[in-house]
C-alpha atoms as a PDB file:
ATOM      1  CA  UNK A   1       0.000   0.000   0.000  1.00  0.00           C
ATOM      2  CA  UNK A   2       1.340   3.363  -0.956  1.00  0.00           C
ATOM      3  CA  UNK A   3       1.910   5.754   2.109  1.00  0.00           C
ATOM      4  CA  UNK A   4       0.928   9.114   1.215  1.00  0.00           C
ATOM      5  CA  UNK A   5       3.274  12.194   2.216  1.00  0.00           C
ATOM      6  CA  UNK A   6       1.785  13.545   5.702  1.00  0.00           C
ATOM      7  CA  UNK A   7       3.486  17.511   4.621  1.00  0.00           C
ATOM      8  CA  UNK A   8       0.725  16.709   1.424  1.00  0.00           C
ATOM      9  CA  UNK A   9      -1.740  15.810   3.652  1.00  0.00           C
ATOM     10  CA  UNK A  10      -1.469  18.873   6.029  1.00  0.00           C
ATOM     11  CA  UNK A  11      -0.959  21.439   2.863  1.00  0.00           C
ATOM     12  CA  UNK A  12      -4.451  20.009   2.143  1.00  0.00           C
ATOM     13  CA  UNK A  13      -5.514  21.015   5.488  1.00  0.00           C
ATOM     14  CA  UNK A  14      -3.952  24.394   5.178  1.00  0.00           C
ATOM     15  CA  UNK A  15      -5.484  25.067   2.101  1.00  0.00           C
ATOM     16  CA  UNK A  16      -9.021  24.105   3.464  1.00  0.00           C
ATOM     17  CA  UNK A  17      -8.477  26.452   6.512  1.00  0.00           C
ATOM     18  CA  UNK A  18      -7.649  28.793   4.022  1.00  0.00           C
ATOM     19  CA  UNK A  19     -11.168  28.299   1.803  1.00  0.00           C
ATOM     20  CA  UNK A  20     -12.902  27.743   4.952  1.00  0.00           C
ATOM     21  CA  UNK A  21     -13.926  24.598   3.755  1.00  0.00           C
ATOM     22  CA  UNK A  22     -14.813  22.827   6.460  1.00  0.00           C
ATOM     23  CA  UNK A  23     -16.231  19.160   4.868  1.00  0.00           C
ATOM     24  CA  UNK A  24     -12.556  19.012   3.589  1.00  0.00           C
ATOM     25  CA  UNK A  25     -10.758  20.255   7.004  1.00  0.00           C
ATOM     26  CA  UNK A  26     -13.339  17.220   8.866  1.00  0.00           C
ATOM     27  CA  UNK A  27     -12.033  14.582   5.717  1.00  0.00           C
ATOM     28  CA  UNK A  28      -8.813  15.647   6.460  1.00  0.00           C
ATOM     29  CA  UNK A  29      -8.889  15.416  10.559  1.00  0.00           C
ATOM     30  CA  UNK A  30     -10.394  11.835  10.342  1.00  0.00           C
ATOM     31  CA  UNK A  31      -8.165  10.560   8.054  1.00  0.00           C
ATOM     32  CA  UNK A  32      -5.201  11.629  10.465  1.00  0.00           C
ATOM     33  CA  UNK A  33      -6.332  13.559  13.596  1.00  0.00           C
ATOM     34  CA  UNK A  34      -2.805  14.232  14.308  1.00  0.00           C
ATOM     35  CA  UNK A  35      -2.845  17.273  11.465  1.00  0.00           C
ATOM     36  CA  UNK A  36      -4.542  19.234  14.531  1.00  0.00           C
ATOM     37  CA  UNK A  37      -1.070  19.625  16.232  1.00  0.00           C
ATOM     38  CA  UNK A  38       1.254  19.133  13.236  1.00  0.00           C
ATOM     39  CA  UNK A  39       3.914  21.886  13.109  1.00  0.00           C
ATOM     40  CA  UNK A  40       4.073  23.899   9.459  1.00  0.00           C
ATOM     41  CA  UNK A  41       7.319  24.013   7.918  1.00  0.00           C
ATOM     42  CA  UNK A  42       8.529  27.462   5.938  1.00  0.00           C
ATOM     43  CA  UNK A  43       7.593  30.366   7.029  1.00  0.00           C
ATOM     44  CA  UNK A  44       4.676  31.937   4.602  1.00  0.00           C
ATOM     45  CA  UNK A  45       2.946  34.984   4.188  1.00  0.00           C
ATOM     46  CA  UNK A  46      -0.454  34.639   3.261  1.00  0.00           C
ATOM     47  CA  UNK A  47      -2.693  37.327   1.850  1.00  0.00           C
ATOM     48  CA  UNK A  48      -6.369  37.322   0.344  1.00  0.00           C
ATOM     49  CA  UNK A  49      -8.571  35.030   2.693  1.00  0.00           C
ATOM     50  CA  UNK A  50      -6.107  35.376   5.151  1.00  0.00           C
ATOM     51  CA  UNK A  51      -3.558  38.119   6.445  1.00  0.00           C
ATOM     52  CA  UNK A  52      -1.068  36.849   8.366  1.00  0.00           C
ATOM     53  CA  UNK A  53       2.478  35.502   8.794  1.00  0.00           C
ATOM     54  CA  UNK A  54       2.744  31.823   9.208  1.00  0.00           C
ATOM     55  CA  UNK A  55       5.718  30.615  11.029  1.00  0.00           C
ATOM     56  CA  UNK A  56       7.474  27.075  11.464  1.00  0.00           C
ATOM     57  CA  UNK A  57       6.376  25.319  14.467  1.00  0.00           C
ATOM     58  CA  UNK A  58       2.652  27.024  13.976  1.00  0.00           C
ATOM     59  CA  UNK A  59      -0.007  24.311  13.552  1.00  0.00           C
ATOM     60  CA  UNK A  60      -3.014  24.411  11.430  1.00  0.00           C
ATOM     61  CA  UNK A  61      -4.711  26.168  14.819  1.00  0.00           C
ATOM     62  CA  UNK A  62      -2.897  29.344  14.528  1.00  0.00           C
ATOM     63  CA  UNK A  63      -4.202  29.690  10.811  1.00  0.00           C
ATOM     64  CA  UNK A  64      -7.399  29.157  11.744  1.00  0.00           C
ATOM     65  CA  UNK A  65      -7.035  31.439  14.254  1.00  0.00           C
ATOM     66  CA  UNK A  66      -5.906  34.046  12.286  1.00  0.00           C
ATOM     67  CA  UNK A  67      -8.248  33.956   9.707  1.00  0.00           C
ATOM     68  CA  UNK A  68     -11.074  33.693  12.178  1.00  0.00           C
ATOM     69  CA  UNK A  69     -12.336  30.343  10.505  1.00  0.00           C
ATOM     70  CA  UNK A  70     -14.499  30.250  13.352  1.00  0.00           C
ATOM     71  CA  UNK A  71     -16.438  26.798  12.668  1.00  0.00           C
ATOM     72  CA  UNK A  72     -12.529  25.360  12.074  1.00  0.00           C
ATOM     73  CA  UNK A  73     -11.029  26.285  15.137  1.00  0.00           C
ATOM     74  CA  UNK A  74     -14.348  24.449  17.220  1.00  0.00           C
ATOM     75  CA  UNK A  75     -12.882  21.354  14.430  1.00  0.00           C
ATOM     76  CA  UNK A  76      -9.111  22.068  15.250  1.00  0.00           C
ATOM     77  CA  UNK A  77     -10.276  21.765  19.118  1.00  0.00           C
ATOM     78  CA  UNK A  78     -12.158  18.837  19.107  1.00  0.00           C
ATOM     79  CA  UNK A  79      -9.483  17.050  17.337  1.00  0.00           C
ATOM     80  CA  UNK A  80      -6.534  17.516  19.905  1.00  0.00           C
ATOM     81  CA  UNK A  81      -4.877  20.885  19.019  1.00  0.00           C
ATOM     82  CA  UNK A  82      -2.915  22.872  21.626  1.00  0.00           C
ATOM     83  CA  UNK A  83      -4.792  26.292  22.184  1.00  0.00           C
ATOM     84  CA  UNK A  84      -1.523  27.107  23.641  1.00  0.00           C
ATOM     85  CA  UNK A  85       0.718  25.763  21.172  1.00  0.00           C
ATOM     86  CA  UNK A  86       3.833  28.547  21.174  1.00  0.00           C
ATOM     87  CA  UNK A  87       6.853  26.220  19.419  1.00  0.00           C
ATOM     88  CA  UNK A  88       7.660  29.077  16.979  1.00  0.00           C
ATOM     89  CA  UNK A  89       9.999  31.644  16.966  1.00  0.00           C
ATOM     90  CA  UNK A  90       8.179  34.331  18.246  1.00  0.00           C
ATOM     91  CA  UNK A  91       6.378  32.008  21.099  1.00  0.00           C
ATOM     92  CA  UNK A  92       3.155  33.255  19.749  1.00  0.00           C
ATOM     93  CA  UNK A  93      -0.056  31.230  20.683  1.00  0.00           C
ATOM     94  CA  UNK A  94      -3.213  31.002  18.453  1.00  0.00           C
ATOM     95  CA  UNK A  95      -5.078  33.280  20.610  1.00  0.00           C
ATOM     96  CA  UNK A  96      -2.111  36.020  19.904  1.00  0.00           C
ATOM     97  CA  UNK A  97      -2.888  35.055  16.216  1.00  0.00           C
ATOM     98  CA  UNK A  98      -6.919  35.805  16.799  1.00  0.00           C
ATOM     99  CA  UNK A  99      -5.897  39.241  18.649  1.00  0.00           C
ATOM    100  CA  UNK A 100      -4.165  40.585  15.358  1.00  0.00           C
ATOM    101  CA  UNK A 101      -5.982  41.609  12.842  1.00  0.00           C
ATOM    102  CA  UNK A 102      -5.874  44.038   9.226  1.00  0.00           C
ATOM    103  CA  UNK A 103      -8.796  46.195  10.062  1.00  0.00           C
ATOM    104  CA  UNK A 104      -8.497  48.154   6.638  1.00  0.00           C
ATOM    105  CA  UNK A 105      -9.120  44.727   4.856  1.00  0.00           C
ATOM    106  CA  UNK A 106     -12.325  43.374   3.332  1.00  0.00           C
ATOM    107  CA  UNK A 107     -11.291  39.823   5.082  1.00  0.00           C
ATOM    108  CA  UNK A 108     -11.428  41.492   8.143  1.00  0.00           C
ATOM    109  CA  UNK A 109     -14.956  40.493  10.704  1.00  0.00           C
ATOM    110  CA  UNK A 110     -14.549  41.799  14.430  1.00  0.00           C
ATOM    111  CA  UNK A 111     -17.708  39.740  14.875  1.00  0.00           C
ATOM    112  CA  UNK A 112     -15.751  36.417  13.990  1.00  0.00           C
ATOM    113  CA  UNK A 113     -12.537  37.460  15.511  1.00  0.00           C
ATOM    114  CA  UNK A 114     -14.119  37.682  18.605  1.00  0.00           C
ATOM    115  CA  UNK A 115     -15.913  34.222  18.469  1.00  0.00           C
ATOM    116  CA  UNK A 116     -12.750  33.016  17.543  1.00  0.00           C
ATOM    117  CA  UNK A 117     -11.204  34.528  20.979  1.00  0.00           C
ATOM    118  CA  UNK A 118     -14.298  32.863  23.097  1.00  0.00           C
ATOM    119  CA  UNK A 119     -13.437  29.856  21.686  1.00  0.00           C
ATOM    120  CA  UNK A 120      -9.579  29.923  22.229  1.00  0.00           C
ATOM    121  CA  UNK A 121     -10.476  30.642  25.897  1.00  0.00           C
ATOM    122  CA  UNK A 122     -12.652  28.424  26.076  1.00  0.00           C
ATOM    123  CA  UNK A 123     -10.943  25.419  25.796  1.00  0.00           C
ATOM    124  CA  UNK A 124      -8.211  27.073  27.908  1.00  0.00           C
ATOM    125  CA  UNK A 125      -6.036  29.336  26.044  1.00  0.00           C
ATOM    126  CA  UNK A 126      -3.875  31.356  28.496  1.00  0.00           C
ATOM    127  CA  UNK A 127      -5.462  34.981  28.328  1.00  0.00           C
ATOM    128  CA  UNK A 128      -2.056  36.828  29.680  1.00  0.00           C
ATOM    129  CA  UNK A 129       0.153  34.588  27.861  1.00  0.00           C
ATOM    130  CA  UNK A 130       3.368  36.529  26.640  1.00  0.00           C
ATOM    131  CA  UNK A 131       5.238  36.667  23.300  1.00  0.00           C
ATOM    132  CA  UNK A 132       8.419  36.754  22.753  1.00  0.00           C
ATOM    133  CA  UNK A 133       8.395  40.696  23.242  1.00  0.00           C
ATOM    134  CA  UNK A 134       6.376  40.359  25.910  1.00  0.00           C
ATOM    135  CA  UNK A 135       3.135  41.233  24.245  1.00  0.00           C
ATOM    136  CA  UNK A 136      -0.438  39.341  25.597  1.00  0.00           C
ATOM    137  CA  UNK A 137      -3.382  39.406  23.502  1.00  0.00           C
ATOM    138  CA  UNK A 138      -4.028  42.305  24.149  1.00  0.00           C
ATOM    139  CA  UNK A 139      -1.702  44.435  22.917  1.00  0.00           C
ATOM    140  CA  UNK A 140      -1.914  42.631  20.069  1.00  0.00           C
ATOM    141  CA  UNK A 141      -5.192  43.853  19.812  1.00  0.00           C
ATOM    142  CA  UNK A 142      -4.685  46.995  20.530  1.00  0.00           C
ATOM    143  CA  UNK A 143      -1.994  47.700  18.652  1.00  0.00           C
ATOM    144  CA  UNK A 144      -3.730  46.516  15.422  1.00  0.00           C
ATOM    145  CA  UNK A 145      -6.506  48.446  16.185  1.00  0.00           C
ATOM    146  CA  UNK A 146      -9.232  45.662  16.532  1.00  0.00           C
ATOM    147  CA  UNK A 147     -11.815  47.079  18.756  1.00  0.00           C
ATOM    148  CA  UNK A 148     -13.781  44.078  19.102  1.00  0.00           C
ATOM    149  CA  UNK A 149     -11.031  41.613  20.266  1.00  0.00           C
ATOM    150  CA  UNK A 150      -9.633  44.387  22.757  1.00  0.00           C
ATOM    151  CA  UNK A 151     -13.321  44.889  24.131  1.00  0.00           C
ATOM    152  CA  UNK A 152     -13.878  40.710  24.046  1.00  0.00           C
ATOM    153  CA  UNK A 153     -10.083  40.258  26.087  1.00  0.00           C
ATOM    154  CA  UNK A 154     -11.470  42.937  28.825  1.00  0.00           C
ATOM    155  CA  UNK A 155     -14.684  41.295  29.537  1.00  0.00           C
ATOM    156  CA  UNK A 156     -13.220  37.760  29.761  1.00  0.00           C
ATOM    157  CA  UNK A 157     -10.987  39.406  32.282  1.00  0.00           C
ATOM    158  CA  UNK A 158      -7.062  39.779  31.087  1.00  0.00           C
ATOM    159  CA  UNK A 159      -4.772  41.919  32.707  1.00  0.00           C
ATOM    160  CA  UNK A 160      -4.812  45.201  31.096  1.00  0.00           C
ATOM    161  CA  UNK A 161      -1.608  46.324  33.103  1.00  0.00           C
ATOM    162  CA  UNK A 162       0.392  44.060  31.821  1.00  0.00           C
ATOM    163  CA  UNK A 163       4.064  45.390  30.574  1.00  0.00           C
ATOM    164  CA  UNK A 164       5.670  44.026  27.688  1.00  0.00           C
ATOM    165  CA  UNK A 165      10.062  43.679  27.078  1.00  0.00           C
ATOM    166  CA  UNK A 166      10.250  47.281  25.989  1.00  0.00           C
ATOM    167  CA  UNK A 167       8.096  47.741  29.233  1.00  0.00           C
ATOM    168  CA  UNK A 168       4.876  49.609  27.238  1.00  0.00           C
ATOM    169  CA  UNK A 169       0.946  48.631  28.488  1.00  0.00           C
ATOM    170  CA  UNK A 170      -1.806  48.220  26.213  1.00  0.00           C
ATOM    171  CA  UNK A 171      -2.616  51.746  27.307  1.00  0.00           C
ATOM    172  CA  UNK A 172       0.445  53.163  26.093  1.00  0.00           C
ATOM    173  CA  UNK A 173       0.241  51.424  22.525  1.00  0.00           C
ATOM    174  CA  UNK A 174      -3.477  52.810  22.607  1.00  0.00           C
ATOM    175  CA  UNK A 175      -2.620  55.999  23.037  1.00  0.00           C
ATOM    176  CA  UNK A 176       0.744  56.060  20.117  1.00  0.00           C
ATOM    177  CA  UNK A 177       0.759  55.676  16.987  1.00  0.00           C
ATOM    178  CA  UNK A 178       1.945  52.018  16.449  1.00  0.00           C
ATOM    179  CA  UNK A 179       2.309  49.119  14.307  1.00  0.00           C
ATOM    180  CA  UNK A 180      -0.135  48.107  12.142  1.00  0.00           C
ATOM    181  CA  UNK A 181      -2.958  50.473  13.973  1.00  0.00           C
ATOM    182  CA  UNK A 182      -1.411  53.306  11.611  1.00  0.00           C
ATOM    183  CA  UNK A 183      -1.821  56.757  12.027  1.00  0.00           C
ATOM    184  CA  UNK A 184      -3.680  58.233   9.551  1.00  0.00           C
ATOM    185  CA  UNK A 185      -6.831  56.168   8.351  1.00  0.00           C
ATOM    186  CA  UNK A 186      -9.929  57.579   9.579  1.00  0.00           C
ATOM    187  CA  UNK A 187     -11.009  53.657  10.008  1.00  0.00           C
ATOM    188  CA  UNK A 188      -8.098  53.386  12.286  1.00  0.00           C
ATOM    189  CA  UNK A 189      -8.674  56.904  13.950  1.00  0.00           C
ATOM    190  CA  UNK A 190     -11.827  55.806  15.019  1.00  0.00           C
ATOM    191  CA  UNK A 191     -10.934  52.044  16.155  1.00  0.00           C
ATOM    192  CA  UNK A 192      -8.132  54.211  18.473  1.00  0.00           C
ATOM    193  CA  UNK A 193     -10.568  56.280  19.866  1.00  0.00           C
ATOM    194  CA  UNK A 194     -12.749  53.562  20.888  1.00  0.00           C
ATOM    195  CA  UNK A 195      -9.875  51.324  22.238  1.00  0.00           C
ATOM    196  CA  UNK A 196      -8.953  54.201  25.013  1.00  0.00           C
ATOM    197  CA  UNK A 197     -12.612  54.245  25.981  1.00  0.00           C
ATOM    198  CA  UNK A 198     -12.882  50.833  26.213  1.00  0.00           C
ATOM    199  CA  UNK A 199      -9.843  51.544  28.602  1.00  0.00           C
ATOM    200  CA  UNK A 200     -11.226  53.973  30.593  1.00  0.00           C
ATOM    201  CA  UNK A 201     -14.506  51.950  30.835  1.00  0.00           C
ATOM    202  CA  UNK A 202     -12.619  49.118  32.231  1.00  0.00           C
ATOM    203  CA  UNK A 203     -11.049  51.803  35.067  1.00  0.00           C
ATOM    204  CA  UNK A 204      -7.885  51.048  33.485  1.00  0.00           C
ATOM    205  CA  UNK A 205      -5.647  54.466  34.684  1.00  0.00           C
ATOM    206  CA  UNK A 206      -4.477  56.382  31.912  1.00  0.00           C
ATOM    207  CA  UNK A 207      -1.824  57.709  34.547  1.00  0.00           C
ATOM    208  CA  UNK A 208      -0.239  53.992  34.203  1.00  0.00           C
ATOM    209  CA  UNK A 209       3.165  54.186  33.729  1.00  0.00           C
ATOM    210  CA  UNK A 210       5.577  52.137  31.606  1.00  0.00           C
ATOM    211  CA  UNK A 211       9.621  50.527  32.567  1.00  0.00           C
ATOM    212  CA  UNK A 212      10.463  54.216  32.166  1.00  0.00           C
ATOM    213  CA  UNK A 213       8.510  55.633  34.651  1.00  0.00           C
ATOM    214  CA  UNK A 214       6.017  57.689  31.671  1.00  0.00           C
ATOM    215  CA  UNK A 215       2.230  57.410  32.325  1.00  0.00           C
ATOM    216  CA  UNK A 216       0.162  56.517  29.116  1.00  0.00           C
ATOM    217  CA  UNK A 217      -1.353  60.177  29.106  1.00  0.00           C
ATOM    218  CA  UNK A 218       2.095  61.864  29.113  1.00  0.00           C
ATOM    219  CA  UNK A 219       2.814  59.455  26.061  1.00  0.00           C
ATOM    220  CA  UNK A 220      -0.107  60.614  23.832  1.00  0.00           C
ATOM    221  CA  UNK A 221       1.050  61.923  20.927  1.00  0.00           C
ATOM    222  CA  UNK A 222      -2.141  63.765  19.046  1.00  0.00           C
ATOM    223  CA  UNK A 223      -4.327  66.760  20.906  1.00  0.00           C
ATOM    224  CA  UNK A 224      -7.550  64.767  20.094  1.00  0.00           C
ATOM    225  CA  UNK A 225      -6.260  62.064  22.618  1.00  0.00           C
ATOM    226  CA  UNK A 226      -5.056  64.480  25.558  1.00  0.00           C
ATOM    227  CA  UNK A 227      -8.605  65.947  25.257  1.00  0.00           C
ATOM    228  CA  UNK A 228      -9.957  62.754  25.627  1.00  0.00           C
ATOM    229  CA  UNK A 229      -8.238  61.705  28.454  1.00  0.00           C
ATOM    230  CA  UNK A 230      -8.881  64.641  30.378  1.00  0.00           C
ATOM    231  CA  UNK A 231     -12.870  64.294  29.628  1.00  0.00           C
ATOM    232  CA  UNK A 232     -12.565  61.078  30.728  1.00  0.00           C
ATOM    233  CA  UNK A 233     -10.565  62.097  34.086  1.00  0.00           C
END
């Protein structure tokens, strides 16, 4: 009998994850449930259904994840994968993957992104977890700009004080203009100004301070933001 290549077999999988088709990801799982916790091999960017980095050592989890394949991820789950799987590189879990997201892209659905977060939690993801940076969930969130996972990561209760290496809180990433949040889309504008009131609204201090002894309101960088802080005072 002829063995069939198990990389074949899990490009299969990532290209269903990828089409969300999910009769092909369950085909796929019960021929060999150990694709759930699988490791990738070369690093790939993907764009179109998906946009996000794929690293060695990620399983088909943190795809799913980052594409928000909702349905897929409940799949993934059931079949044995590690919602804390962190073998790559950056020591980034699936539920980091689920906090990012390209808000400025038609792919992009806050309402998915943050079913895919319940889900990661559910079956036990670690909410604080750290990357290699130090960076949890949520400033993952935040610092992409994705209102709806940052809102979803509050209620279920992370730490919103938490410092990463360069010793910055989510507060101070809301507050700058960082990473992929950008600085001048009015989509992004918006998503910012709703992050620091989801902030506030959580009686997360804006008077927080980072390694360097600078509170998140001294670090605001546009008038709009020191004006909202000091309403919100």
């Amino acid at each position: 009998m002829t063995q069939r290549d198990p990389n074949s077999d899990l490009g299969r999988l990532l290209g269903a994850i990828l089409d969300d088709d999910r009769a092909l990801v369950e085909r796929q799982l019960k021929f060999d449930p150990n694709l759930a916790s699988a490791c990738v091999g070369k690093p790939r960017l993907y764009r179109g259904q998906i946009d996000h980095w794929l690293y060695g050592d990620d399983t088909a989890l943190h795809l799913a994840a980052a594409g928000f394949r909702v349905e897929i991820v409940r799949q993934l789950l059931k079949a044995g994968a590690n919602p804390n799987a962190t073998a790559n590189h950056r020591c980034s879990g699936p539920l980091h993957y689920a906090a990012d997201g390209w808000i400025n892209c038609k792919a992009y659905n806050g309402k998915r992104q943050q079913q895919t977060i319940l889900l990661l939690l559910k079956a036990g993801a670690n909410i604080n977890a750290q990357d290699k940076n130090g960076a949890t969930p949520l400033h993952r969130a935040v610092r992409t700009r994705c209102t709806a996972a940052v809102r979803c990561l509050l209620e279920a209760g992370c730490d919103p004080n938490a410092k990463n290496k360069p010793g910055s809180t989510p507060f101070h990433l809301a507050v700058q203009n960082t990473g992929r949040g950008g600085s001048g889309a009015a989509i992004a504008v918006d998503a910012q100004r709703q992050i620091i009131e989801y902030l506030v609204s959580f009686r997360v201090s804006p008077d927080i301070k980072n390694a360097r002894g600078k509170s998140a309101r001294d670090s605001a960088q546009s008038d709009w933001i020191k004006q909202l802080l000091e309403k919100r005072s």
